[in-house]
C-alpha atoms as a PDB file:
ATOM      1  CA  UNK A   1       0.547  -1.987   9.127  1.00  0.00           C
ATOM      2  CA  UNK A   2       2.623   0.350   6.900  1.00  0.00           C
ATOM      3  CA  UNK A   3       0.645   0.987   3.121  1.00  0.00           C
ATOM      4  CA  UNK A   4       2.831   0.550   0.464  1.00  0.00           C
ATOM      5  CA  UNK A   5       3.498   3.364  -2.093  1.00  0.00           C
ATOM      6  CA  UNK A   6       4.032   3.411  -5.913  1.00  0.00           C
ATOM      7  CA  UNK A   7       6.443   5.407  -7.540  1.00  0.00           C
ATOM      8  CA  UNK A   8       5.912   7.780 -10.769  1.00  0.00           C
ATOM      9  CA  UNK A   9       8.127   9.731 -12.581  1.00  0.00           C
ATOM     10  CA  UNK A  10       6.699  12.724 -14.444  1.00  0.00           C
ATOM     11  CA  UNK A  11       8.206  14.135 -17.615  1.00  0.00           C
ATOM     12  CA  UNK A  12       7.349  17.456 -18.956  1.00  0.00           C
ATOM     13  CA  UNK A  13       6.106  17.252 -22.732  1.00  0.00           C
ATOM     14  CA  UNK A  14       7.440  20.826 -24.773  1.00  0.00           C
ATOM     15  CA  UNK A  15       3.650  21.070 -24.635  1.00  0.00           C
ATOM     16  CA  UNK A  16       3.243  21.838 -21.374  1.00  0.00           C
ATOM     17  CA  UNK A  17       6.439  24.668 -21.447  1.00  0.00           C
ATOM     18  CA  UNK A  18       4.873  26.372 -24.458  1.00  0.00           C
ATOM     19  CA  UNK A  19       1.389  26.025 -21.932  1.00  0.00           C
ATOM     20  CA  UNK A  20       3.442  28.254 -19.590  1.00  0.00           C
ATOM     21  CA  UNK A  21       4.773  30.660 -21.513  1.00  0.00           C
ATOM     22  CA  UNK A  22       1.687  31.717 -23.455  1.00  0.00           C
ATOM     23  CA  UNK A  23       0.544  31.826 -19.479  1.00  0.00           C
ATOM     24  CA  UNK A  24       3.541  34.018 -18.576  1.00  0.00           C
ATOM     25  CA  UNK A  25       3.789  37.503 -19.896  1.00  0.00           C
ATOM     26  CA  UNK A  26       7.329  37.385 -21.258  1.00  0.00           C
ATOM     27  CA  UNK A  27       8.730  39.290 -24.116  1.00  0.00           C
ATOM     28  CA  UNK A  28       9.025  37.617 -27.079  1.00  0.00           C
ATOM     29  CA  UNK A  29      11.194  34.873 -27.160  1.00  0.00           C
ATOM     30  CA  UNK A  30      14.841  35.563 -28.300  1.00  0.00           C
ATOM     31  CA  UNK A  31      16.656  33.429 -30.849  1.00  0.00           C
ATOM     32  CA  UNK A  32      18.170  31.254 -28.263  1.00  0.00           C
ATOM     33  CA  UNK A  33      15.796  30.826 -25.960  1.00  0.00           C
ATOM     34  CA  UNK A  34      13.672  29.242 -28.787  1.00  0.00           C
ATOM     35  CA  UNK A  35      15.195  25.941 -28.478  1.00  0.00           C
ATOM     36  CA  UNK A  36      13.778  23.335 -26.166  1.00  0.00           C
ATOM     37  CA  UNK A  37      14.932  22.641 -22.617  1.00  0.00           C
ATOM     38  CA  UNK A  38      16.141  19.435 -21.497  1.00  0.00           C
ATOM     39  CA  UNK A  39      12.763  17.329 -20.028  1.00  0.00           C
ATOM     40  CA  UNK A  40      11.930  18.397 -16.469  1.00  0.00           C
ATOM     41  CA  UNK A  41      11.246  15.520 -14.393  1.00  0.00           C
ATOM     42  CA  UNK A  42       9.506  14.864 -11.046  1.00  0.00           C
ATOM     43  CA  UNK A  43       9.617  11.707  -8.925  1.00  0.00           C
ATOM     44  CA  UNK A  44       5.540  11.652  -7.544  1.00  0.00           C
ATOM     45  CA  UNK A  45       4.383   9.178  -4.430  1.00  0.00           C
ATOM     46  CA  UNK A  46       1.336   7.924  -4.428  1.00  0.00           C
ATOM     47  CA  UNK A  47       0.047   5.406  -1.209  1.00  0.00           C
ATOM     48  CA  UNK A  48      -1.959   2.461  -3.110  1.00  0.00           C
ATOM     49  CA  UNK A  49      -5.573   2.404  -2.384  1.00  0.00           C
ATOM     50  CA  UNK A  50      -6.543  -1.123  -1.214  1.00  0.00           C
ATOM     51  CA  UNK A  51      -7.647  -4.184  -1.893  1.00  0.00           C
ATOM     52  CA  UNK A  52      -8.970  -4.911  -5.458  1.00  0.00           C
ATOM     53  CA  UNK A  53      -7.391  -1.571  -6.938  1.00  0.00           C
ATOM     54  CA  UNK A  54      -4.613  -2.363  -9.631  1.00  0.00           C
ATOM     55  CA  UNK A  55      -2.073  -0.586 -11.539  1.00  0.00           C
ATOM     56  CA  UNK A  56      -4.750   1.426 -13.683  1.00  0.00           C
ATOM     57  CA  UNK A  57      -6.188   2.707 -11.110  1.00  0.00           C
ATOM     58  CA  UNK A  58      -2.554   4.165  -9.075  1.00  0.00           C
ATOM     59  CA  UNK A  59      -2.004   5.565 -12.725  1.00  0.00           C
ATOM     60  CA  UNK A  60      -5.088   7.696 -13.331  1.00  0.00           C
ATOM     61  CA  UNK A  61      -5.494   8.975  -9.412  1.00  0.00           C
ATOM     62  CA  UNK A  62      -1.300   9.616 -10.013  1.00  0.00           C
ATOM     63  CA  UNK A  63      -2.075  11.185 -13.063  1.00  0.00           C
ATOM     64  CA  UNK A  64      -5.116  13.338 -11.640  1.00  0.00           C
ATOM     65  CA  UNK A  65      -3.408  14.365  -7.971  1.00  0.00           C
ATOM     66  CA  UNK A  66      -0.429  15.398 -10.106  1.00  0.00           C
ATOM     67  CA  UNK A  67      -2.363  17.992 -11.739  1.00  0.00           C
ATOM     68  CA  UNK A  68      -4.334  18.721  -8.446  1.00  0.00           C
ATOM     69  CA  UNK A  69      -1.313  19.490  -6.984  1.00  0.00           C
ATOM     70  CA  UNK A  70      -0.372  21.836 -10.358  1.00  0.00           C
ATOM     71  CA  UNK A  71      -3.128  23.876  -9.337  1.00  0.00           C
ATOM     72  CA  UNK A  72      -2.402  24.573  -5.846  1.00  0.00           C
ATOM     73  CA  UNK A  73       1.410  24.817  -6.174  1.00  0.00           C
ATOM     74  CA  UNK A  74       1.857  27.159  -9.425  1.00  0.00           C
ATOM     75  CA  UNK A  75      -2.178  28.191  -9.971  1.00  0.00           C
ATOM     76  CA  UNK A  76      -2.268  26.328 -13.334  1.00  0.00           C
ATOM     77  CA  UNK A  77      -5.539  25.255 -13.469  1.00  0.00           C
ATOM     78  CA  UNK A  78      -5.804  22.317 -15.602  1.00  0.00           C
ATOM     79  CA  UNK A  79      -9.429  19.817 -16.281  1.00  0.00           C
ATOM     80  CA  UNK A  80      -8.259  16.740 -13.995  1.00  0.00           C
ATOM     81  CA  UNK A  81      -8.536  13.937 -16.485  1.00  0.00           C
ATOM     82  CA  UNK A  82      -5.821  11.424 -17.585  1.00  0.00           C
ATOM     83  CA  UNK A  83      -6.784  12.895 -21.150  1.00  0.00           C
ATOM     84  CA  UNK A  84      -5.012  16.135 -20.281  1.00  0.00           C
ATOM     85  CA  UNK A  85      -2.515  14.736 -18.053  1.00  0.00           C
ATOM     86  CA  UNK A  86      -1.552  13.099 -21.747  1.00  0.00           C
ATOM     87  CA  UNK A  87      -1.132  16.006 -23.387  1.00  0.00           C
ATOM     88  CA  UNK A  88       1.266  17.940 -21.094  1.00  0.00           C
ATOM     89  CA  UNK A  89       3.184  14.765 -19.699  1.00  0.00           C
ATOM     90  CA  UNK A  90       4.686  11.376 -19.648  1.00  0.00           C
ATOM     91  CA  UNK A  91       3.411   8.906 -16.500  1.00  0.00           C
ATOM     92  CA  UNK A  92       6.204   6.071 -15.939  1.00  0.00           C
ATOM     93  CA  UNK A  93       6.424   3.683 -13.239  1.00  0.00           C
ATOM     94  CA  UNK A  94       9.513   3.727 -11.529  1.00  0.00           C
ATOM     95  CA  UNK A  95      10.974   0.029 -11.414  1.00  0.00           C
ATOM     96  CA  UNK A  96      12.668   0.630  -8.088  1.00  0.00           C
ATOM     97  CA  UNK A  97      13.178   3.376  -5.491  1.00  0.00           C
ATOM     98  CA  UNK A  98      16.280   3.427  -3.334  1.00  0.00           C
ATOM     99  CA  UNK A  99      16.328   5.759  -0.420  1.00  0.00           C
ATOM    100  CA  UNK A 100      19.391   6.152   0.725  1.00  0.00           C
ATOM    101  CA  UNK A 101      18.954   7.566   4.227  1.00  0.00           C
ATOM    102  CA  UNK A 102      16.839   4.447   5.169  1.00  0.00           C
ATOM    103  CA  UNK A 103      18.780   2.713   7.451  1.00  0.00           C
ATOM    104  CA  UNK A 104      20.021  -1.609   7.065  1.00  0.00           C
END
Protein backbone atom coordinates (compact mmCIF):
# COMPACT_ATOMS: atom_id res chain seq x y z
CA UNK A 1 0.00 0.00 0.00
CA UNK A 2 1.59 3.26 -1.27
CA UNK A 3 1.16 6.39 1.67
CA UNK A 4 -0.04 9.31 0.23
CA UNK A 5 1.93 12.62 0.44
CA UNK A 6 0.89 16.30 0.93
CA UNK A 7 2.31 19.00 -0.84
CA UNK A 8 3.68 22.49 0.67
CA UNK A 9 5.02 25.30 -0.87
CA UNK A 10 7.38 27.46 1.19
CA UNK A 11 7.82 31.18 0.66
CA UNK A 12 10.64 33.10 2.05
CA UNK A 13 9.39 36.19 4.22
CA UNK A 14 12.22 39.42 3.70
CA UNK A 15 12.54 38.34 7.33
CA UNK A 16 14.21 35.43 6.92
CA UNK A 17 16.86 37.14 4.04
CA UNK A 18 17.67 39.96 6.45
CA UNK A 19 18.09 36.60 9.12
CA UNK A 20 20.86 35.61 6.68
CA UNK A 21 22.61 38.40 6.05
CA UNK A 22 23.11 39.65 9.60
CA UNK A 23 24.36 35.71 9.67
CA UNK A 24 26.68 36.28 6.69
CA UNK A 25 29.64 38.53 7.02
CA UNK A 26 29.10 40.70 3.96
CA UNK A 27 30.11 44.24 3.48
CA UNK A 28 27.66 46.60 3.86
CA UNK A 29 24.98 46.50 1.62
CA UNK A 30 25.27 48.72 -1.55
CA UNK A 31 22.48 50.98 -2.77
CA UNK A 32 21.11 48.40 -5.04
CA UNK A 33 21.38 45.52 -3.39
CA UNK A 34 19.09 47.12 -0.71
CA UNK A 35 15.99 46.33 -2.47
CA UNK A 36 14.16 43.10 -1.88
CA UNK A 37 14.48 39.95 -3.96
CA UNK A 38 11.71 38.36 -5.62
CA UNK A 39 10.15 35.51 -2.89
CA UNK A 40 12.19 32.30 -2.95
CA UNK A 41 10.02 29.40 -3.02
CA UNK A 42 10.36 25.67 -2.26
CA UNK A 43 7.93 22.87 -3.13
CA UNK A 44 8.31 20.48 0.43
CA UNK A 45 6.83 16.62 0.57
CA UNK A 46 5.67 15.45 3.43
CA UNK A 47 4.18 11.44 3.66
CA UNK A 48 0.84 11.84 5.90
CA UNK A 49 1.04 10.19 9.19
CA UNK A 50 -2.00 7.87 9.59
CA UNK A 51 -5.12 7.36 10.63
CA UNK A 52 -6.81 10.10 12.79
CA UNK A 53 -4.04 12.81 11.87
CA UNK A 54 -5.59 15.82 9.85
CA UNK A 55 -4.46 18.75 8.02
CA UNK A 56 -3.10 20.57 11.29
CA UNK A 57 -1.13 18.16 12.08
CA UNK A 58 0.80 17.66 8.14
CA UNK A 59 1.10 21.56 8.66
CA UNK A 60 3.02 21.88 11.93
CA UNK A 61 5.35 18.50 11.37
CA UNK A 62 5.75 20.36 7.53
CA UNK A 63 6.40 23.40 9.18
CA UNK A 64 8.90 21.86 11.87
CA UNK A 65 10.91 19.22 9.34
CA UNK A 66 11.26 22.27 7.09
CA UNK A 67 13.31 23.97 9.55
CA UNK A 68 14.96 20.60 10.63
CA UNK A 69 16.07 20.28 7.39
CA UNK A 70 17.36 24.29 7.52
CA UNK A 71 19.64 23.17 10.04
CA UNK A 72 21.28 20.33 8.47
CA UNK A 73 21.38 21.73 4.90
CA UNK A 74 22.70 25.50 5.47
CA UNK A 75 23.59 25.20 9.57
CA UNK A 76 20.85 27.76 10.42
CA UNK A 77 19.82 26.71 13.53
CA UNK A 78 16.41 27.80 14.15
CA UNK A 79 13.86 26.77 17.66
CA UNK A 80 11.54 24.12 15.74
CA UNK A 81 8.15 25.58 16.47
CA UNK A 82 5.40 26.63 13.98
CA UNK A 83 5.82 30.07 15.94
CA UNK A 84 9.15 30.63 14.22
CA UNK A 85 8.40 28.86 11.14
CA UNK A 86 5.78 32.08 11.07
CA UNK A 87 8.10 34.51 11.28
CA UNK A 88 10.57 33.57 8.50
CA UNK A 89 7.90 31.92 6.08
CA UNK A 90 4.64 31.35 4.40
CA UNK A 91 3.18 27.42 4.65
CA UNK A 92 0.58 26.87 1.63
CA UNK A 93 -0.95 23.78 0.55
CA UNK A 94 -0.46 23.05 -2.86
CA UNK A 95 -4.00 22.32 -4.54
CA UNK A 96 -2.50 19.87 -7.00
CA UNK A 97 0.86 18.37 -7.99
CA UNK A 98 1.48 17.22 -11.54
CA UNK A 99 4.54 15.19 -12.20
CA UNK A 100 5.20 15.07 -15.42
CA UNK A 101 7.55 12.10 -15.83
CA UNK A 102 4.85 9.81 -14.24
CA UNK A 103 3.81 7.75 -16.82
CA UNK A 104 -0.46 7.25 -18.19
Amino acid sequence: MEMEKSFFVVTFKPAYQKLIRGKTSRPAISPDEDEEPGAQRVIVALTQGGFGQDVVDDERQAKQRFLEYLFFSSDIDLPRSAEVFDQYFILEQADELVDLDEER
